[in-house]
Protein backbone atom coordinates (compact mmCIF):
# COMPACT_ATOMS: atom_id res chain seq x y z
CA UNK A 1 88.58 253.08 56.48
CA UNK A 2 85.05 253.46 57.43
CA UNK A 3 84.44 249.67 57.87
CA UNK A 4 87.20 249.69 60.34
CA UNK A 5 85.97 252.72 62.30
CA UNK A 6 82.91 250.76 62.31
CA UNK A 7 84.51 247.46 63.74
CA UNK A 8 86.24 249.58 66.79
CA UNK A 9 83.17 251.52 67.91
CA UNK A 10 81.09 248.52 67.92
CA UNK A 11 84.31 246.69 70.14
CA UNK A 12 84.14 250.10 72.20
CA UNK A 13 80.44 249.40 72.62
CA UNK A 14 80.84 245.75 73.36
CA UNK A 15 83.44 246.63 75.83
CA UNK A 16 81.64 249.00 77.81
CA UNK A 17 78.25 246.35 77.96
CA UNK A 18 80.23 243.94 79.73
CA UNK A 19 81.59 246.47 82.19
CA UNK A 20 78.19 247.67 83.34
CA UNK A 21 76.91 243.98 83.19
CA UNK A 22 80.33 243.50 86.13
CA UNK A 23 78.95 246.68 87.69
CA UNK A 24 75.60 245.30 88.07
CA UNK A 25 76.57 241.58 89.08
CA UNK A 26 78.98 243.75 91.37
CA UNK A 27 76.23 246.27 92.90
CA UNK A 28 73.67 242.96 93.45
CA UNK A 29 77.00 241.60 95.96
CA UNK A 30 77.51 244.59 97.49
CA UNK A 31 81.03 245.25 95.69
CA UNK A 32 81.50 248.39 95.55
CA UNK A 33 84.87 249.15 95.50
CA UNK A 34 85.76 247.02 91.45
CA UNK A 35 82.84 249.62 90.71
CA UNK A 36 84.69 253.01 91.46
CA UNK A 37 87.89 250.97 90.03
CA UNK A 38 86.47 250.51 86.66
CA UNK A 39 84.58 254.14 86.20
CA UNK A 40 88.49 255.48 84.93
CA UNK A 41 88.30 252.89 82.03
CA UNK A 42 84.69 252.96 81.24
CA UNK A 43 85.16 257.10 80.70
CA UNK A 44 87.82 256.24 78.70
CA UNK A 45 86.29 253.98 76.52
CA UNK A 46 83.31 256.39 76.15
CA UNK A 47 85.88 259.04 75.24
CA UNK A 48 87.23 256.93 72.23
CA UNK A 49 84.13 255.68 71.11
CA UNK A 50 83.08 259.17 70.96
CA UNK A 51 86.03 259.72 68.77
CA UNK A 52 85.73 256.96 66.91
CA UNK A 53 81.94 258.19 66.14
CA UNK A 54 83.38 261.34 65.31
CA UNK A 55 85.62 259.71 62.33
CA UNK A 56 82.67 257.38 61.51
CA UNK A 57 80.59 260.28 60.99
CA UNK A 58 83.27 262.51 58.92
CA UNK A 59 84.07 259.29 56.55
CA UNK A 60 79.92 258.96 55.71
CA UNK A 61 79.98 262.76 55.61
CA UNK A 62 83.06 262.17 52.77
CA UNK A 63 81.14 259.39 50.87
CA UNK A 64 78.23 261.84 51.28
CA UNK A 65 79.75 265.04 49.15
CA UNK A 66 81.73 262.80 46.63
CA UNK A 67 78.55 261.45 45.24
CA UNK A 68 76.06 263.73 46.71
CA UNK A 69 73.18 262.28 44.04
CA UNK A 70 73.23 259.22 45.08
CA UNK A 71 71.34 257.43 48.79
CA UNK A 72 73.67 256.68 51.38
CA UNK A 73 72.25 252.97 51.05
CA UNK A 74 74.01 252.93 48.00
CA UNK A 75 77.13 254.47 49.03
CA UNK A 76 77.99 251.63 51.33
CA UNK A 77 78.28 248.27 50.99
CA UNK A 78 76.88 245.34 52.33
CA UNK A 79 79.69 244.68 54.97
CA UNK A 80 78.94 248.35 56.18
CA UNK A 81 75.72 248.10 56.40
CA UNK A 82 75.48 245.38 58.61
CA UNK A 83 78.35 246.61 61.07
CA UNK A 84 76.05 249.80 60.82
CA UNK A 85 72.98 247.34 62.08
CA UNK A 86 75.23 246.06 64.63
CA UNK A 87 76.21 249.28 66.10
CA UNK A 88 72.81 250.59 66.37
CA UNK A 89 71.75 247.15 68.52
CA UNK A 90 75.23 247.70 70.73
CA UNK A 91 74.02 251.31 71.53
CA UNK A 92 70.32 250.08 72.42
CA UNK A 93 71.50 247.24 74.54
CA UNK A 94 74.25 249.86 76.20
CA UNK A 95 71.21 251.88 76.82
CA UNK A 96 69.22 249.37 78.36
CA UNK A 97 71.89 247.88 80.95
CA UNK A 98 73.05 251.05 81.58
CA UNK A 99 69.37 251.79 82.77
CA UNK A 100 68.82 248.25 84.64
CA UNK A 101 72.21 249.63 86.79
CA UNK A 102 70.92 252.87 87.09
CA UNK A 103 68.11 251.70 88.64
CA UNK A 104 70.00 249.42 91.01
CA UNK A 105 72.01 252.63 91.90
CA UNK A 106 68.91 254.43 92.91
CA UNK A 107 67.58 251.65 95.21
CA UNK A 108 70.72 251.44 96.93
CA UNK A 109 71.69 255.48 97.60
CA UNK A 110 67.66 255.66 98.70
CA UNK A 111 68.10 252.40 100.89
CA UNK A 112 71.26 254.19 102.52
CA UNK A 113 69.76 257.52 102.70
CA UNK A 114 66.50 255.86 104.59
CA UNK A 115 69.00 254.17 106.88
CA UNK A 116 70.94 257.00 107.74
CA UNK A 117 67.61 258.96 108.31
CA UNK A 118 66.81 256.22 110.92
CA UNK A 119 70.17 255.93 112.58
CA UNK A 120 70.60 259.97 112.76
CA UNK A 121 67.74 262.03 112.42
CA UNK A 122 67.55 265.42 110.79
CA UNK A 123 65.19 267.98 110.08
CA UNK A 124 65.58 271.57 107.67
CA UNK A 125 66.57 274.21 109.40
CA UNK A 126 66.33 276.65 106.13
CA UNK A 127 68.35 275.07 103.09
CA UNK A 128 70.32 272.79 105.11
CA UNK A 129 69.70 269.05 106.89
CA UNK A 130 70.70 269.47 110.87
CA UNK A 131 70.38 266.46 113.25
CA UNK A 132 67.38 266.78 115.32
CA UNK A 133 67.84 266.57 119.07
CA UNK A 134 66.61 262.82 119.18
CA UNK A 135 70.41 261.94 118.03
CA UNK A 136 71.89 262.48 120.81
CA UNK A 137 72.21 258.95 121.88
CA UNK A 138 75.70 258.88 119.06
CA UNK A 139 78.53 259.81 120.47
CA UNK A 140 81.88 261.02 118.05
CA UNK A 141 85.22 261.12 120.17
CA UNK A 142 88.64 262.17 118.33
């Protein structure tokens, strides 16, 4: 049971690595729309590999209080221990694309944010950003 909780967590992981790998290749193009298309399945897939954590961790916890003298090293074998290995490296690399496409993110809302600044103006009038009188050149007719 455990080695197959194993197996679908790390396909969980695997699966949501080559949807942020699309979103980036997507984000460098300027697609934005397949991005907000595929945030429903990648918060799904994060939901069940949550879950599927959850089991993984209740099965060790099992193995755990059945034989509570003995390592966990020894308690699984060596099939488990390498999709163990493997799950670990899937959750660094998940890390690190996810942080390449957060940066990517950032770059583009401040590279809108600057243009918008340029195109309309504002200033702080207390908490809130007004457009400064030097907008006045745009025009909005209903």
């Amino acid at each position: 049971m455990l080695s197959y909780q194993l197996q679908s967590a790390i396909k969980e992981l695997e699966a949501l690595i080559t949807l942020s790998e699309e979103d980036i290749a997507d984000i460098k193009e300027a697609k934005h729309n397949p991005q907000f298309e595929r945030l429903a399945i990648k918060e799904e897939k994060i939901k069940s590999f949550e879950h599927k954590k959850a089991m993984i961790d209740r099965e060790i916890s099992k193995l755990m209080t059945a034989e509570p003298s003995k390592p966990l090293s020894e308690l699984l074998d060596h099939e488990q221990h390498q999709q163990l290995d493997l799950l670990k490296q899937n959750l660094s690399k998940l890390r690190e694309v996810n942080q390449r496409y957060a940066k990517m993110v950032l770059s583009v809302g401040a590279f809108y944010n600057t243009l918008l600044e340029r195109v309309v103006p504002t200033h702080m009038d207390g908490y809130q950003k007004v457009a400064s009188s030097d907008a006045s050149f745009l025009e909005v007719r209903a």
